[in-house]
C-alpha atoms as a PDB file:
ATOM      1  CA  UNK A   1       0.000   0.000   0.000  1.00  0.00           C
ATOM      2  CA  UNK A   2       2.688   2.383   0.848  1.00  0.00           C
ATOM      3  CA  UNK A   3       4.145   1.632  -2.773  1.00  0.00           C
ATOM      4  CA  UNK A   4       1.110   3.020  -4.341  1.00  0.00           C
ATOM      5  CA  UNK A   5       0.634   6.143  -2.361  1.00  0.00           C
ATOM      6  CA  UNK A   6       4.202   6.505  -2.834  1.00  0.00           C
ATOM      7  CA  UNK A   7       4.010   6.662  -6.233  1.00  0.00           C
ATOM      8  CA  UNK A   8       1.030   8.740  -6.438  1.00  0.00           C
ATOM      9  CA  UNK A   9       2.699  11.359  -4.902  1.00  0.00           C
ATOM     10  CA  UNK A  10       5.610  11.214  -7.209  1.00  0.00           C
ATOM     11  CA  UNK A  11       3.422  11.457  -9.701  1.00  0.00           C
ATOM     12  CA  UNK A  12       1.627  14.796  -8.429  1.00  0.00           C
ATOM     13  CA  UNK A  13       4.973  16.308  -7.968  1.00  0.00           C
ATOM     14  CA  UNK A  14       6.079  15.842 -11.414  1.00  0.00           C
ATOM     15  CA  UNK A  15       3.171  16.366 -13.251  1.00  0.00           C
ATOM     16  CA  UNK A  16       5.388  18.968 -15.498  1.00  0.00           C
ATOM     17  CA  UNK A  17       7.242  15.897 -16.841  1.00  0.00           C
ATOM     18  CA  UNK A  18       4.455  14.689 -19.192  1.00  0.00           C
ATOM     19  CA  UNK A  19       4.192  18.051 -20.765  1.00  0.00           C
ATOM     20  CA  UNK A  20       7.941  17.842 -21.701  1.00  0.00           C
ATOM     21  CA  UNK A  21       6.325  15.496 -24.652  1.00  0.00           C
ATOM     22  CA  UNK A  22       3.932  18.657 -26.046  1.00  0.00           C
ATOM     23  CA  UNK A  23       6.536  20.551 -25.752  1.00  0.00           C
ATOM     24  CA  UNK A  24       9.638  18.501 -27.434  1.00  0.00           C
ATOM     25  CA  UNK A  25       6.566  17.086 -29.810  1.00  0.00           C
ATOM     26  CA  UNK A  26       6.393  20.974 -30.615  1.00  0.00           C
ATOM     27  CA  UNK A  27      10.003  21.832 -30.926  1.00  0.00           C
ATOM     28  CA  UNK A  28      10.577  19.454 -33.280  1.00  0.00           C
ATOM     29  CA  UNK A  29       8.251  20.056 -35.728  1.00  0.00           C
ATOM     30  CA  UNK A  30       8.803  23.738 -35.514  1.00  0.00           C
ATOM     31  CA  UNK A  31      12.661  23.809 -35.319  1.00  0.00           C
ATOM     32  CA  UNK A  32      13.353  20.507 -37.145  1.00  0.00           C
ATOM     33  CA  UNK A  33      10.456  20.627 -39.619  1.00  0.00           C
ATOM     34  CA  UNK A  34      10.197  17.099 -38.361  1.00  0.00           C
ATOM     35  CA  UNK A  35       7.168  15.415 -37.819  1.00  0.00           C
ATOM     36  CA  UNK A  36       6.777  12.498 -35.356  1.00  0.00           C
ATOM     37  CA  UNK A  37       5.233   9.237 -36.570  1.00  0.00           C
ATOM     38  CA  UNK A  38       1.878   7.362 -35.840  1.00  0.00           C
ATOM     39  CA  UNK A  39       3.923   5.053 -33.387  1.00  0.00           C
ATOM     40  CA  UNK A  40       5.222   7.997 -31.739  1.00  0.00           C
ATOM     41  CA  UNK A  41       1.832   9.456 -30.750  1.00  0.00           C
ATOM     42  CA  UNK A  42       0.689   5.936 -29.774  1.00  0.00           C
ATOM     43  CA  UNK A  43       3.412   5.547 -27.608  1.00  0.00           C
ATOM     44  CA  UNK A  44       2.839   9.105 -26.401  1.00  0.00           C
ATOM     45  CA  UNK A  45      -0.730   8.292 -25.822  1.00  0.00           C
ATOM     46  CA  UNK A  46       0.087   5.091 -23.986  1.00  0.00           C
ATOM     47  CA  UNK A  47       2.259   6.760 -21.502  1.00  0.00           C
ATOM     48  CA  UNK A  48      -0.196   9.576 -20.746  1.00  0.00           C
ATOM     49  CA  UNK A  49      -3.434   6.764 -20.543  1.00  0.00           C
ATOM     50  CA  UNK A  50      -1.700   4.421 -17.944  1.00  0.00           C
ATOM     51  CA  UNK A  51      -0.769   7.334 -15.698  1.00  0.00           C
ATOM     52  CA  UNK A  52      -4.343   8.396 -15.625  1.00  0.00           C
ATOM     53  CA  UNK A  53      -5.304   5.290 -14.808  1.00  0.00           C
ATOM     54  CA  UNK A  54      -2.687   4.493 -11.901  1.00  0.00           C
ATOM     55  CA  UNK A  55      -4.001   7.622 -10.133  1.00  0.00           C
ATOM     56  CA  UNK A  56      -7.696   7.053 -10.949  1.00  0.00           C
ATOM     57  CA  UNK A  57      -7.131   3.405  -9.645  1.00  0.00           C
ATOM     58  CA  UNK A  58      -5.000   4.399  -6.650  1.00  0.00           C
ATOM     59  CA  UNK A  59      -7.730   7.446  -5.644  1.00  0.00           C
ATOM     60  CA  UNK A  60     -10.901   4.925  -5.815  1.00  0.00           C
ATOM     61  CA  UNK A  61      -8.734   2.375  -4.194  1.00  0.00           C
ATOM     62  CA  UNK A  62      -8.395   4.725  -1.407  1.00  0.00           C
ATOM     63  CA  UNK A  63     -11.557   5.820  -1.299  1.00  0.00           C
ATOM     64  CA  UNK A  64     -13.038   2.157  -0.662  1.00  0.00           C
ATOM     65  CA  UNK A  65     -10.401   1.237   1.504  1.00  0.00           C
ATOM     66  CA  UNK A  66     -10.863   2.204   5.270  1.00  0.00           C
ATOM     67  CA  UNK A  67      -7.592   3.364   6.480  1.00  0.00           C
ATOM     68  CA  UNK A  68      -5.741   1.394   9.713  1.00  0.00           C
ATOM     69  CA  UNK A  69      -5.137   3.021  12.715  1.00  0.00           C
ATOM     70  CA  UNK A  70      -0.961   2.516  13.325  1.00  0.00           C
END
């Protein structure tokens, strides 16, 4: 349990870090004149779906769960 609230808070603290992929998405394709590929984006969109689900899992998990009194 402490693994998953661990992680969730990770997570809130670096929320910046997923929009380094807008932004080096965006860079790229204005600097480079390079465009990324479908598998990119999928990847891209993989990586942002799981994290939305780890906290959405880990906030109703905590919400059913009663919390122990250490």
């Amino acid at each position: 349990m402490k693994g998953g609230a661990a992680l969730l808070a990770r997570l809130r603290r670096r929320r910046h870090r997923y929009s380094r992929l807008v932004f080096a998405t965006a860079i790229g394709v204005v600097v480079f004149a390079e465009l990324p590929s479908p598998r990119t984006g999928l990847g891209s969109a993989v990586i942002v779906a799981s994290t939305l689900y780890i906290v959405h899992r880990e906030r109703v998990r905590r919400a059913v769960t009663p919390r122990l009194e250490e």
